[in-house]
PDB file of N, CA and C in Angstrom:
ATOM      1  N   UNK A   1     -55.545  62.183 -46.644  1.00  0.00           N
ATOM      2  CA  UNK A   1     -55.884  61.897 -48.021  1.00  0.00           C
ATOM      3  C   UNK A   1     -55.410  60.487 -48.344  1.00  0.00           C
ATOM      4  N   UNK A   2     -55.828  59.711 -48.922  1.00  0.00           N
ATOM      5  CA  UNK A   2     -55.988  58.520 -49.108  1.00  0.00           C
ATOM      6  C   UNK A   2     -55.679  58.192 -50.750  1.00  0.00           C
ATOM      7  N   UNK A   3     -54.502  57.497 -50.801  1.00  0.00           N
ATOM      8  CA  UNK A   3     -54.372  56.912 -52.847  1.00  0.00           C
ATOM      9  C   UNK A   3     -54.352  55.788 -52.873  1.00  0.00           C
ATOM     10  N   UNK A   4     -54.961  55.616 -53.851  1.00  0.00           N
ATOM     11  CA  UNK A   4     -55.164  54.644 -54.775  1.00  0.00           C
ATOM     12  C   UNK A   4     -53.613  53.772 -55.316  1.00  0.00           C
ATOM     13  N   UNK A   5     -53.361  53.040 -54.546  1.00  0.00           N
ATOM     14  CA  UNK A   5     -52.268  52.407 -55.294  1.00  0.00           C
ATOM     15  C   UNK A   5     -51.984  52.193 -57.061  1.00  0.00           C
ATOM     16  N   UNK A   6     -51.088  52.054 -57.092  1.00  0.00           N
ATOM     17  CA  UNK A   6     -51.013  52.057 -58.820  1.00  0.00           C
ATOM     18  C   UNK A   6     -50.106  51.754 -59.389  1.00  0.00           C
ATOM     19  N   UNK A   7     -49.067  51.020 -58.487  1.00  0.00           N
ATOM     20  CA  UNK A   7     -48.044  49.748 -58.593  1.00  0.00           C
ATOM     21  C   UNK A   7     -48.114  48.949 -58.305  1.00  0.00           C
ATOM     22  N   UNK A   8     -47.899  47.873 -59.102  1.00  0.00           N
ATOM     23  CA  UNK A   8     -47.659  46.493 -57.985  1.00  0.00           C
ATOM     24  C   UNK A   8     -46.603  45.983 -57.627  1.00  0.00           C
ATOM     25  N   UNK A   9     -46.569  45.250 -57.033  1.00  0.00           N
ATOM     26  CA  UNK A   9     -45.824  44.728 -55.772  1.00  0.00           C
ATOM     27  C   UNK A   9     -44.318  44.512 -56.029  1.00  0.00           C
ATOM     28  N   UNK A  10     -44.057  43.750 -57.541  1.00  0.00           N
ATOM     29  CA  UNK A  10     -42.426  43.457 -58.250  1.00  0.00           C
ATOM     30  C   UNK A  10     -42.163  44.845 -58.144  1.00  0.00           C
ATOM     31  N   UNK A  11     -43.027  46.168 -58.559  1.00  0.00           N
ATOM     32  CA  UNK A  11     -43.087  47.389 -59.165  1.00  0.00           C
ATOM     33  C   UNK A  11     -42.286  47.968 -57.857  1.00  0.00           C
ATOM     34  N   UNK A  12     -42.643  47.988 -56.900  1.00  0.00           N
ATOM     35  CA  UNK A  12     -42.532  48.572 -55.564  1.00  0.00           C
ATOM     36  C   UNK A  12     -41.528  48.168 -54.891  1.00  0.00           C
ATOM     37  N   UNK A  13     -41.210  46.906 -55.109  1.00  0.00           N
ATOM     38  CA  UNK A  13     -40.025  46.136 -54.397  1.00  0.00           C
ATOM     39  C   UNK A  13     -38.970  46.542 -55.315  1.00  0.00           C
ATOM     40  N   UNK A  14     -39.150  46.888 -56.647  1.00  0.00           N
ATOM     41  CA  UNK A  14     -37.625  47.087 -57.562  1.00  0.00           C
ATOM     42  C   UNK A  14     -37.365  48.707 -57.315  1.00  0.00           C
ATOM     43  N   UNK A  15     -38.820  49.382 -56.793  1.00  0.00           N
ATOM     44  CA  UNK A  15     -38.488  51.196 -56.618  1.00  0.00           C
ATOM     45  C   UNK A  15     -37.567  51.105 -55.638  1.00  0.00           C
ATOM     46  N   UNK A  16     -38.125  50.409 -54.772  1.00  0.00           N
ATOM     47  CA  UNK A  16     -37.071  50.566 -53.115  1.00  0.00           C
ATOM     48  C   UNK A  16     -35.803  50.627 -53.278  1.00  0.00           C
ATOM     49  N   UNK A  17     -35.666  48.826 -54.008  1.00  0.00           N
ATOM     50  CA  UNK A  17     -34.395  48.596 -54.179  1.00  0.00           C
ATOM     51  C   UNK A  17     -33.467  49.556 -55.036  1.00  0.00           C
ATOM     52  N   UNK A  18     -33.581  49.685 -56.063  1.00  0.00           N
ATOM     53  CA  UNK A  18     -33.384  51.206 -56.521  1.00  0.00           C
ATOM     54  C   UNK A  18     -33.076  52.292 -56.200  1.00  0.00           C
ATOM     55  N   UNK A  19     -34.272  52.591 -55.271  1.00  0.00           N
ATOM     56  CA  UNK A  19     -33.772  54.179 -54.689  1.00  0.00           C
ATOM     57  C   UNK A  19     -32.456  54.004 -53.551  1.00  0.00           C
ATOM     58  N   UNK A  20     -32.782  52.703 -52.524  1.00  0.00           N
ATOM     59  CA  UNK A  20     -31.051  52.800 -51.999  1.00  0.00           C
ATOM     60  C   UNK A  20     -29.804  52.924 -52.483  1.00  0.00           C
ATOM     61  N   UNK A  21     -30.018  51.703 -54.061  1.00  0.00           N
ATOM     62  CA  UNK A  21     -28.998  51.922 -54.789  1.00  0.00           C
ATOM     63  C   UNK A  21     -28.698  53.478 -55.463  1.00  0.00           C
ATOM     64  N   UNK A  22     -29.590  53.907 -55.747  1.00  0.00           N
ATOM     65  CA  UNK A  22     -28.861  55.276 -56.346  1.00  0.00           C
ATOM     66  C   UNK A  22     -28.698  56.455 -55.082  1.00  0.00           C
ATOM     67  N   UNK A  23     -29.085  56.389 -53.859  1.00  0.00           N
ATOM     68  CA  UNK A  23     -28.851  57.097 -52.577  1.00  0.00           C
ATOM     69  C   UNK A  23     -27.495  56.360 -52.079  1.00  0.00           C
ATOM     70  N   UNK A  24     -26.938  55.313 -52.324  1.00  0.00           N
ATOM     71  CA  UNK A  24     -25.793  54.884 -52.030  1.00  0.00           C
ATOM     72  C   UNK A  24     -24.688  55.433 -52.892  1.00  0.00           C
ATOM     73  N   UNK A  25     -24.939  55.376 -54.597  1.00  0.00           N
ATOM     74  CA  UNK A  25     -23.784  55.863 -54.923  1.00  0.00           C
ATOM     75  C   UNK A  25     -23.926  57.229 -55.185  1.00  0.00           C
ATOM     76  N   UNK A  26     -25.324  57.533 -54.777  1.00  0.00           N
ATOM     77  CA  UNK A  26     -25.364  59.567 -55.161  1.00  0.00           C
ATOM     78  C   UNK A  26     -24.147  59.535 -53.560  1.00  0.00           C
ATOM     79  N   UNK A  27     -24.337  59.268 -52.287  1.00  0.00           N
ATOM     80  CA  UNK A  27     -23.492  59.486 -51.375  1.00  0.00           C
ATOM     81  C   UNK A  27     -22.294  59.254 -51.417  1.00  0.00           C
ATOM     82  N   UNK A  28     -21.868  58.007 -51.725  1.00  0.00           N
ATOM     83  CA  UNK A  28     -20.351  57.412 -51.720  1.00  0.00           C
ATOM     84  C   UNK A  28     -19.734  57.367 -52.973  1.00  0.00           C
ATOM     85  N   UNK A  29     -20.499  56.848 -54.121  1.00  0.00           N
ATOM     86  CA  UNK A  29     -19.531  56.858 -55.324  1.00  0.00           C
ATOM     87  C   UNK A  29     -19.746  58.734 -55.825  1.00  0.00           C
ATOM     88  N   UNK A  30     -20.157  59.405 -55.866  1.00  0.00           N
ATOM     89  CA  UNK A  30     -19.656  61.118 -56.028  1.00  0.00           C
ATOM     90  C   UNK A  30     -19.555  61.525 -54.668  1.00  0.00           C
ATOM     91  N   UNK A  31     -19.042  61.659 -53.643  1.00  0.00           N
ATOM     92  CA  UNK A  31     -19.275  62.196 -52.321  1.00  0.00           C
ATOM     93  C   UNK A  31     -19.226  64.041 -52.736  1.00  0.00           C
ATOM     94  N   UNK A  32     -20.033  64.824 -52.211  1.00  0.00           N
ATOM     95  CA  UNK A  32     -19.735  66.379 -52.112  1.00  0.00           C
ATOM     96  C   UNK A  32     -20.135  66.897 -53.534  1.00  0.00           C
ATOM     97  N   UNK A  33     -20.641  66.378 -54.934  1.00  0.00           N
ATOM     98  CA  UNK A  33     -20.763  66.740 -55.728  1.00  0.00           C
ATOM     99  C   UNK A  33     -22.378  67.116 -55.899  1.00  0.00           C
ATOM    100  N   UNK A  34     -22.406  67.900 -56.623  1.00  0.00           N
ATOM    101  CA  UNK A  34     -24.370  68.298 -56.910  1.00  0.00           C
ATOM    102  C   UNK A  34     -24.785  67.221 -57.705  1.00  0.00           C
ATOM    103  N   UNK A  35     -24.295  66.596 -58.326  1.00  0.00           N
ATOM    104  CA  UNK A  35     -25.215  65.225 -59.335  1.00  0.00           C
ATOM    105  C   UNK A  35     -25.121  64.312 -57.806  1.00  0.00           C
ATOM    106  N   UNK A  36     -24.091  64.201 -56.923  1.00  0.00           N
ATOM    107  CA  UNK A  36     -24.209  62.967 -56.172  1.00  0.00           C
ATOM    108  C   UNK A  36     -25.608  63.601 -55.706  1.00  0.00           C
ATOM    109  N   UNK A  37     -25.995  64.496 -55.089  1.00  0.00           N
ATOM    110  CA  UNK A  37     -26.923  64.961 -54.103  1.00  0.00           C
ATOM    111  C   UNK A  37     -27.779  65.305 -54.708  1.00  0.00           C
ATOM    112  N   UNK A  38     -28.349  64.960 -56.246  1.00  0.00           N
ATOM    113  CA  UNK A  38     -29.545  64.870 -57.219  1.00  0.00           C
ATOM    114  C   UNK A  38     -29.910  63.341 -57.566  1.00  0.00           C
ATOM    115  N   UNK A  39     -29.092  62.816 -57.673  1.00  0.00           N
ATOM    116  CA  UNK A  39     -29.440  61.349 -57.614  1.00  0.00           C
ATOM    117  C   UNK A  39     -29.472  60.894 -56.149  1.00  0.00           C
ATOM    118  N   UNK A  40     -29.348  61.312 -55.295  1.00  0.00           N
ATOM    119  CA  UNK A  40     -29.808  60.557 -53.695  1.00  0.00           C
ATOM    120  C   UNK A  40     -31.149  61.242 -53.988  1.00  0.00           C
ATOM    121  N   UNK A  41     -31.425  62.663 -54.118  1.00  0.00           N
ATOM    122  CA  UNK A  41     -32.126  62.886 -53.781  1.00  0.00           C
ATOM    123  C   UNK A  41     -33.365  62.217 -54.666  1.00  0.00           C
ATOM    124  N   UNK A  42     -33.251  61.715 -56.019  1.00  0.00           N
ATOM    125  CA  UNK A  42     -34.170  61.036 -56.649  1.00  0.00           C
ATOM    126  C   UNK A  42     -34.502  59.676 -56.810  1.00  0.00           C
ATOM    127  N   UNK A  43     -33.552  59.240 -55.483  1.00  0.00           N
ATOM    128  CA  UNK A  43     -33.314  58.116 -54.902  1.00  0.00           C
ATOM    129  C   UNK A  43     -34.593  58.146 -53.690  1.00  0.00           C
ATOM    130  N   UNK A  44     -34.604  59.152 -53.042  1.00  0.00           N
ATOM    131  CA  UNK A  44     -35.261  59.307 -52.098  1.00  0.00           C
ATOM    132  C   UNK A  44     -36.390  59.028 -52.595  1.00  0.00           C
ATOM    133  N   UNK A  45     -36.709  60.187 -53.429  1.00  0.00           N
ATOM    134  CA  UNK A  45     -38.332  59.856 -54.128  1.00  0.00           C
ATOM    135  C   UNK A  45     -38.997  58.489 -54.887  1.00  0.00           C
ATOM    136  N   UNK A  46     -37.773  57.428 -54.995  1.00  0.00           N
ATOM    137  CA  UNK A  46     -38.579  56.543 -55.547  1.00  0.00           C
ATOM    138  C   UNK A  46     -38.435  55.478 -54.461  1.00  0.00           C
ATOM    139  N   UNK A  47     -37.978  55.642 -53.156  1.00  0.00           N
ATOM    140  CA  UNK A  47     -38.113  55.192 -51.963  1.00  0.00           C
ATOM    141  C   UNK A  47     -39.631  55.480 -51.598  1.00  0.00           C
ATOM    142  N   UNK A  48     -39.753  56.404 -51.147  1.00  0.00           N
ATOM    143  CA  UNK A  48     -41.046  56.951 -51.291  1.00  0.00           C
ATOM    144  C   UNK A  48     -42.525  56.522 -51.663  1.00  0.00           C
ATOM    145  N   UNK A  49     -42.241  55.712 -53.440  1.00  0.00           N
ATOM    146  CA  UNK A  49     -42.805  55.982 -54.270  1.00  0.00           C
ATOM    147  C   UNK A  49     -43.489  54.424 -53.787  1.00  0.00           C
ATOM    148  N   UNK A  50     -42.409  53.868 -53.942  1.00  0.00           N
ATOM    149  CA  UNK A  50     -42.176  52.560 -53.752  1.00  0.00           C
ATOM    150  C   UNK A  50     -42.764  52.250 -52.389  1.00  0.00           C
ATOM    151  N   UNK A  51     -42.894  52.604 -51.424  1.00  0.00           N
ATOM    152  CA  UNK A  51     -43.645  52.436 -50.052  1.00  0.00           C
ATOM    153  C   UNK A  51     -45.110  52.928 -49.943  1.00  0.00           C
ATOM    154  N   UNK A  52     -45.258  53.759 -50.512  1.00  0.00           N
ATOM    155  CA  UNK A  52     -46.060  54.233 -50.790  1.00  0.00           C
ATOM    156  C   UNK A  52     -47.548  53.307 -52.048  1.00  0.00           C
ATOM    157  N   UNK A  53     -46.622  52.935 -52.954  1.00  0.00           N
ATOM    158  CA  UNK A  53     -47.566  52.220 -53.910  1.00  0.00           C
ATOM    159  C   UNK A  53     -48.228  53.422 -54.862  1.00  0.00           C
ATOM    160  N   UNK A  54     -47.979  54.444 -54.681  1.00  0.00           N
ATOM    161  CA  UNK A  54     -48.671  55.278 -55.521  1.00  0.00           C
ATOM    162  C   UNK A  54     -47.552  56.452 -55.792  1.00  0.00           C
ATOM    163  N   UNK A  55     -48.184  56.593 -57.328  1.00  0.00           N
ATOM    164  CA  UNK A  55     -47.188  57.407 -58.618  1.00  0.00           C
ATOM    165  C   UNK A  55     -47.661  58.698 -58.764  1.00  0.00           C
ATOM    166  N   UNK A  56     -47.656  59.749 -58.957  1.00  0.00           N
ATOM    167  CA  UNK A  56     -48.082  60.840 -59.412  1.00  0.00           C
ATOM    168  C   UNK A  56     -47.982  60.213 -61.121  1.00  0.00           C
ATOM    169  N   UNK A  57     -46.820  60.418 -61.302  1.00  0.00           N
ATOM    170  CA  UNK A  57     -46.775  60.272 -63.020  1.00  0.00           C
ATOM    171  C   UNK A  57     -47.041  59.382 -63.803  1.00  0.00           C
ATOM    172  N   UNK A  58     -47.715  58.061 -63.010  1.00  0.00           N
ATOM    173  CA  UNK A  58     -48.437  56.859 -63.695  1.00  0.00           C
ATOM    174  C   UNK A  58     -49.972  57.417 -63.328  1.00  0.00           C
ATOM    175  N   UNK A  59     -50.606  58.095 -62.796  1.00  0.00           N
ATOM    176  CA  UNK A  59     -52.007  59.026 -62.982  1.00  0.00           C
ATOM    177  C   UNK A  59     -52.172  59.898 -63.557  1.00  0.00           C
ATOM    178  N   UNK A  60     -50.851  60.543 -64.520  1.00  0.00           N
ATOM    179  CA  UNK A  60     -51.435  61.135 -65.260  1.00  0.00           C
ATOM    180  C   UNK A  60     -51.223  60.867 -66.538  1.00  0.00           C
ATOM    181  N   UNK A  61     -50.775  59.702 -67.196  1.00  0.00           N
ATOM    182  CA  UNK A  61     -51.011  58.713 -68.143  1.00  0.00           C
ATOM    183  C   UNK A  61     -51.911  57.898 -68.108  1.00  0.00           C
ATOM    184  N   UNK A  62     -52.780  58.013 -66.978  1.00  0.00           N
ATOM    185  CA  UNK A  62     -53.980  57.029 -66.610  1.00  0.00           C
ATOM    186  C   UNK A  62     -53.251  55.494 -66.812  1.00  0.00           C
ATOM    187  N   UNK A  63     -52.322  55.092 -65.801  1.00  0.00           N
ATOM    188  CA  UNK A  63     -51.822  53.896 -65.669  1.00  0.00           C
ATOM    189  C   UNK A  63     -52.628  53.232 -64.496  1.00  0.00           C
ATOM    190  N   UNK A  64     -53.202  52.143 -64.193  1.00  0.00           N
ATOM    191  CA  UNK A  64     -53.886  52.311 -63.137  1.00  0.00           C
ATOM    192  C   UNK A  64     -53.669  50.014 -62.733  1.00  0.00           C
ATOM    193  N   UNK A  65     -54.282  49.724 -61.759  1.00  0.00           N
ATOM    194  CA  UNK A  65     -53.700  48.199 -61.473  1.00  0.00           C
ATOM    195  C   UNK A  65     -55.198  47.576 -62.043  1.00  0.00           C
ATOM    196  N   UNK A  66     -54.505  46.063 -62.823  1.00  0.00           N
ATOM    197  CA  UNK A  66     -56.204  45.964 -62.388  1.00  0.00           C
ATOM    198  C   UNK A  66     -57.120  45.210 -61.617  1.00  0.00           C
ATOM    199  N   UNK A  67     -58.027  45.031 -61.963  1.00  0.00           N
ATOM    200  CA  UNK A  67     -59.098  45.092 -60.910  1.00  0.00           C
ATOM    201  C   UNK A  67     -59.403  43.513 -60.210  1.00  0.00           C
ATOM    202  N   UNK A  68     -59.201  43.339 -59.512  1.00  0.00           N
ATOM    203  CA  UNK A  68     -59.120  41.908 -58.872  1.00  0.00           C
ATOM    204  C   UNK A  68     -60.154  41.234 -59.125  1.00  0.00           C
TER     205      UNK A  68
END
């Protein structure tokens, strides 16, 4: 299955950066706690999101890039 990108590029480069940062201190700054291991884990997803180029929740606000 194939998406439609629907970030751009600053958009994608600040998710990344982001999601390490909050997978760094969900791991090390709470170590063993359930918020640390909810924020990695929503760290993960905007790793993800961010490599990816495409949002679930900017399609269903009809956010979309535009058109070259």
């Amino acid at each position: 299955m194939l998406y439609h990108k629907n970030l751009p590029a600053w958009e994608r480069a600040m998710r990344t950066i982001g999601g390490v940062v909050m997978i760094a201190y969900g791991l090390f700054g709470m170590p063993g706690t359930m918020a640390g291991y909810l924020i990695a884990g929503t760290g993960a997803i905007a790793i993800a999101t961010g490599f990816l180029g495409f949002c679930p929740m900017c399609v269903m606000v009809g956010r979309r890039l535009p058109s070259p």
